[in-house]
N, C-alpha and C. Protein backbone atom coordinates (compact mmCIF):
# COMPACT_ATOMS: atom_id res chain seq x y z
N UNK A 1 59.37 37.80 -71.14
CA UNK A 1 59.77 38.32 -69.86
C UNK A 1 59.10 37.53 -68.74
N UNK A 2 58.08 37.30 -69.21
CA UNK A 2 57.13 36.14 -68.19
C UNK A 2 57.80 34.93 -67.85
N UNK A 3 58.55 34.46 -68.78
CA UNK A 3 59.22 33.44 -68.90
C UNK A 3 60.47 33.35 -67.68
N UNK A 4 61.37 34.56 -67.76
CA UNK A 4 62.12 34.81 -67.03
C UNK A 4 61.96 35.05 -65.38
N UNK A 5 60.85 35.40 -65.41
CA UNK A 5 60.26 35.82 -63.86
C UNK A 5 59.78 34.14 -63.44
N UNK A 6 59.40 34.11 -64.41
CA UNK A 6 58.94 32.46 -63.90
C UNK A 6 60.17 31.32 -63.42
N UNK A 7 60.96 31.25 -64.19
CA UNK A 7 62.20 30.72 -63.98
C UNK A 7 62.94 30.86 -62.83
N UNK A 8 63.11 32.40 -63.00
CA UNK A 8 63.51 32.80 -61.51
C UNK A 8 63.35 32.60 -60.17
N UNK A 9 61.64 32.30 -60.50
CA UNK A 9 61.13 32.11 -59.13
C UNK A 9 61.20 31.01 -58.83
N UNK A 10 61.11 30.22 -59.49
CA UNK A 10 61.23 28.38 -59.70
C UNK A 10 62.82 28.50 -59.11
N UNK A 11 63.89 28.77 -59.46
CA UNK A 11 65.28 28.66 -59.24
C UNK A 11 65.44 29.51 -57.37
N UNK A 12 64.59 29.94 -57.19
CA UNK A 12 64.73 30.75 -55.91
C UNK A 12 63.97 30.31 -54.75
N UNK A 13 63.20 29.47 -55.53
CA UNK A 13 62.15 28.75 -54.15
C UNK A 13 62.69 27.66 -54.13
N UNK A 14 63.91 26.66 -54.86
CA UNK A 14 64.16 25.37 -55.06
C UNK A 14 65.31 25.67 -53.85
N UNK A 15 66.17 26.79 -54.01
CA UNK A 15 67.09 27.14 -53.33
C UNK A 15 67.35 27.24 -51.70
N UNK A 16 65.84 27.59 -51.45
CA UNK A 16 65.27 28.00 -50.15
C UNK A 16 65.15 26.54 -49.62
N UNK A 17 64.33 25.84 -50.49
CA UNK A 17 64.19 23.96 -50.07
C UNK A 17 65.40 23.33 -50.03
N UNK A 18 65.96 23.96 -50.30
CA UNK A 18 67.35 22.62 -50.34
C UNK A 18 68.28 23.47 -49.01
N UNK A 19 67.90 25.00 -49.11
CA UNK A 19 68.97 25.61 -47.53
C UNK A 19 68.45 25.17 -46.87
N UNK A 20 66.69 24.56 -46.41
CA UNK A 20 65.95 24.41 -45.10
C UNK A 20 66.14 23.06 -45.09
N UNK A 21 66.33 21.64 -46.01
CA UNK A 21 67.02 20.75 -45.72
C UNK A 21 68.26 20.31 -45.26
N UNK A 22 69.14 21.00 -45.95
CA UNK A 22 70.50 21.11 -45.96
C UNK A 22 71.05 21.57 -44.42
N UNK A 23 70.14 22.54 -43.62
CA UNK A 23 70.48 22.79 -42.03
C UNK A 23 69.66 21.70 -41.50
N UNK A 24 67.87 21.09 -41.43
CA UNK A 24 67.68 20.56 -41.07
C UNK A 24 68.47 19.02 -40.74
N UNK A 25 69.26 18.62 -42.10
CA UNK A 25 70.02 17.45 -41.90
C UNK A 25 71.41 17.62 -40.81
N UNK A 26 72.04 18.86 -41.51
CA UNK A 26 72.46 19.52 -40.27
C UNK A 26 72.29 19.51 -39.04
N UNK A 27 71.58 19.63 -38.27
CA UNK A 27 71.12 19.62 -36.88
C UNK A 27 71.03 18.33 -36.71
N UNK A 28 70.08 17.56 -37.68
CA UNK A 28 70.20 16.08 -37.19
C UNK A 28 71.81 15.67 -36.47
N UNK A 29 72.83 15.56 -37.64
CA UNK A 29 73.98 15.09 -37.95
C UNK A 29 74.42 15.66 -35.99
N UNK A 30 74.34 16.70 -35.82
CA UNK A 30 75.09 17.17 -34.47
C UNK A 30 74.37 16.64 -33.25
N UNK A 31 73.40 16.50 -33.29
CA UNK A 31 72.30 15.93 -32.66
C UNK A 31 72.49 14.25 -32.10
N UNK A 32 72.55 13.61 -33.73
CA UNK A 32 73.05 12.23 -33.47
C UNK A 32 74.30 11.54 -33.16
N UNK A 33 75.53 12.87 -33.59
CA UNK A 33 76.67 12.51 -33.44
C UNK A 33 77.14 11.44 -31.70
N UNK A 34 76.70 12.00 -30.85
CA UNK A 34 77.33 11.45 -29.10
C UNK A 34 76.06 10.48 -29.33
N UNK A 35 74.95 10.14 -29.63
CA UNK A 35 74.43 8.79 -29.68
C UNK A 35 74.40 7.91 -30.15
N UNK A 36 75.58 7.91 -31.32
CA UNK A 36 75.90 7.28 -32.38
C UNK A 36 77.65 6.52 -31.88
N UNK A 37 77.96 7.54 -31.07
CA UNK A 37 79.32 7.04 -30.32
C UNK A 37 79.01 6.39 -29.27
N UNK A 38 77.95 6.68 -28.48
CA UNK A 38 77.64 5.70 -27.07
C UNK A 38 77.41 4.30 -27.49
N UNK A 39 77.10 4.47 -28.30
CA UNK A 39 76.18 2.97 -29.70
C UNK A 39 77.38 2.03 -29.56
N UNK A 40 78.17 2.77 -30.31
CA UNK A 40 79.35 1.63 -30.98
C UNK A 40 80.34 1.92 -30.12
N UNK A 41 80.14 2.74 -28.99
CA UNK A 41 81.07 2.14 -28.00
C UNK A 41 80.85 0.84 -27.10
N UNK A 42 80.14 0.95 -26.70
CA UNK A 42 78.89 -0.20 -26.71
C UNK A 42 78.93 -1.86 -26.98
N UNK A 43 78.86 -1.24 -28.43
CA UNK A 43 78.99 -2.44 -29.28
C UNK A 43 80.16 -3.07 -29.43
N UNK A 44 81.15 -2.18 -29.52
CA UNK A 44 82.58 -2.60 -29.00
C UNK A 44 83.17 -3.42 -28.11
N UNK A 45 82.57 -3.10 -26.94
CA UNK A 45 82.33 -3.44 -25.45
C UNK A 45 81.84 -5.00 -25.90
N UNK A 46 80.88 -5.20 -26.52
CA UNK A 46 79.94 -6.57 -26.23
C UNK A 46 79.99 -7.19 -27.82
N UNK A 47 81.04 -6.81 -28.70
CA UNK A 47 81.05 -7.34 -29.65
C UNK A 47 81.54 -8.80 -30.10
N UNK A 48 81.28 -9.16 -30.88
CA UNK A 48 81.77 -11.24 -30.93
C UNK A 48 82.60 -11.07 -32.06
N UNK A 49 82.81 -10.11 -32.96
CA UNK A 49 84.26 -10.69 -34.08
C UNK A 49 85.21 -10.82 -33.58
N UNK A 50 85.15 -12.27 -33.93
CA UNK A 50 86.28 -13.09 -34.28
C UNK A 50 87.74 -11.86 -34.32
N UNK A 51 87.54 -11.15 -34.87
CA UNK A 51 89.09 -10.86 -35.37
C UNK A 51 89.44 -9.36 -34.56
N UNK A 52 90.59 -9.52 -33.82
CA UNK A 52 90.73 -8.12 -32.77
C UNK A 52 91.08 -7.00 -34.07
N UNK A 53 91.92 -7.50 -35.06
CA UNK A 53 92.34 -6.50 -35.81
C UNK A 53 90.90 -5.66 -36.16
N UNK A 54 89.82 -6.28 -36.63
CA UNK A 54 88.94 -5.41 -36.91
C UNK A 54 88.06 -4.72 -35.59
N UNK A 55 88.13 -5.29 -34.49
CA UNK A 55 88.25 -4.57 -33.56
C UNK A 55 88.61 -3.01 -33.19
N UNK A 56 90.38 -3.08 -33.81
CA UNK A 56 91.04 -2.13 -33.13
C UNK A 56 90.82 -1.10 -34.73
N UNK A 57 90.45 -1.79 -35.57
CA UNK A 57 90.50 -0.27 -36.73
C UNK A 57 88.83 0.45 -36.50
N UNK A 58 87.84 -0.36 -36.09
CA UNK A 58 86.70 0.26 -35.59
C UNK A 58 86.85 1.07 -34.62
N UNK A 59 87.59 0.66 -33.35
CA UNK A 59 87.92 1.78 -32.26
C UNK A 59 89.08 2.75 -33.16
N UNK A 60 89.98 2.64 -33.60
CA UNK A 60 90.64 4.20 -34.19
C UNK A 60 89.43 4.77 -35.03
N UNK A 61 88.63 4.25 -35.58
CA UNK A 61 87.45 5.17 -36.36
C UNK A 61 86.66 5.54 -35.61
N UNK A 62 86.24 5.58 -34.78
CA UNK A 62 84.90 5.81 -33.54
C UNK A 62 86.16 6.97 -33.05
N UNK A 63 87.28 6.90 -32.61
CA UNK A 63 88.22 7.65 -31.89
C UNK A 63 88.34 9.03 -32.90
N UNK A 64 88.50 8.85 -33.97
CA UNK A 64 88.47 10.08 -35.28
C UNK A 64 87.08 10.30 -35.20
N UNK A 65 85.88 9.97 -35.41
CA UNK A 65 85.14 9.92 -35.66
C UNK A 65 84.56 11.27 -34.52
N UNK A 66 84.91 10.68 -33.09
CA UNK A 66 84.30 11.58 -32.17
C UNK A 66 85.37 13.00 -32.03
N UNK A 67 86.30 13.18 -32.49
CA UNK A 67 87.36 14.10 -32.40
C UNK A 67 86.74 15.00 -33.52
N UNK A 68 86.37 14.47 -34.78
CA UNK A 68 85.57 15.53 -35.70
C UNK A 68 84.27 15.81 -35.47
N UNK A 69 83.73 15.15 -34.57
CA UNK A 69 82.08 15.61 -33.26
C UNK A 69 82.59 16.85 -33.02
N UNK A 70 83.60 16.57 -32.43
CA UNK A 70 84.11 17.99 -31.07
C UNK A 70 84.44 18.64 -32.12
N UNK A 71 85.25 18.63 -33.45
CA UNK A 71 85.36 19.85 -34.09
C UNK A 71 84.27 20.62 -34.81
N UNK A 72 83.28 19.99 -34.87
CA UNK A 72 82.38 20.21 -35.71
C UNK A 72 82.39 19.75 -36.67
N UNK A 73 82.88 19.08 -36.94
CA UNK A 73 83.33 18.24 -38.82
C UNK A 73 81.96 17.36 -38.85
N UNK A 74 80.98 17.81 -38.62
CA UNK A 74 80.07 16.21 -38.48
C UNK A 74 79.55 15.51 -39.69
N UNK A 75 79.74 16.13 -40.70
CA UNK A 75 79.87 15.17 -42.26
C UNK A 75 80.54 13.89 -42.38
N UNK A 76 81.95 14.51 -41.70
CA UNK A 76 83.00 13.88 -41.60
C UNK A 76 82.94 12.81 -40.43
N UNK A 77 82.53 13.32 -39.31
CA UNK A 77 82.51 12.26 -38.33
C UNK A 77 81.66 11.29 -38.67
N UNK A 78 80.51 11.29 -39.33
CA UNK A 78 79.57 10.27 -39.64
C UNK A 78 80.33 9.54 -40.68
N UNK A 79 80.95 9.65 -41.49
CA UNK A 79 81.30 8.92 -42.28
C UNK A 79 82.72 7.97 -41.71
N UNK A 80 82.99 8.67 -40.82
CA UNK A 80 83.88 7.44 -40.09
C UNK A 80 83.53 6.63 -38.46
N UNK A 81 82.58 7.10 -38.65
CA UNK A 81 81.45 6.48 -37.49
C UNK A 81 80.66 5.11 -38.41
N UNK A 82 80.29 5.59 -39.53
CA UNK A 82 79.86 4.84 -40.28
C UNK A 82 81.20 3.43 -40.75
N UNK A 83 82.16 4.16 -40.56
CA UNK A 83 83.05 3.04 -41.09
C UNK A 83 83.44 1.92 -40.23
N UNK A 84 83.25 2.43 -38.70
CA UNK A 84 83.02 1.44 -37.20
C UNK A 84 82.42 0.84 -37.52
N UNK A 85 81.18 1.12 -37.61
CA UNK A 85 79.73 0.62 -37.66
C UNK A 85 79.96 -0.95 -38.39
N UNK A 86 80.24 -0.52 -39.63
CA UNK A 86 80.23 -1.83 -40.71
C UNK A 86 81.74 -2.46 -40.05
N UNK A 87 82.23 -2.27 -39.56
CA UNK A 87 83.75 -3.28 -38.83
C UNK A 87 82.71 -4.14 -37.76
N UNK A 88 82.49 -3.29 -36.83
CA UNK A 88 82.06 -4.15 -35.69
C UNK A 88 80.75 -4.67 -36.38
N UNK A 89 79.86 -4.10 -37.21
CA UNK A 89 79.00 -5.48 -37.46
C UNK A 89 78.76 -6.84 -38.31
N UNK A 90 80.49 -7.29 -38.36
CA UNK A 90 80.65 -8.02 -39.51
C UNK A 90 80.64 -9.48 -38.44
């Protein structure tokens, strides 16, 4: 029975660490979202590739990107913020 209480508690305090990360990254993510768009708008602005096409698919991703800011999607917006990111810094 010791066994079980022990377990339990192990499975219930791991739970608690991963909810108090899981919002802390959270907050980051909403936090960084509009300084992460001023960035690579930015960068956009003063960027040197060569190639407009990759240009213009970085601006439609920064454009999605900040539309799921405003919805709150911010998992989502980072990951197509992230997909700017690597266009314009090629």
């Amino acid at each position: 029975m010791l066994t079980h209480t022990f377990v339990k508690a192990i499975v219930l305090s791991s739970a608690m660490l991963l909810s108090t990360v899981g919002a802390s990254t959270a907050a980051t993510a909403v936090e960084d979202c509009p300084t992460r768009v001023q960035e690579l708008k930015a960068a956009l602005a003063n960027s040197v590739v060569a190639d407009r096409s990759e240009r213009a698919i970085a601006r439609q991703y920064l454009a999605i990107g900040s539309s799921l800011h405003e919805q709150g999607k911010h998992t989502q917006a980072h990951q197509y913020l992230d997909f700017a990111v690597g266009k314009v810094a090629r």
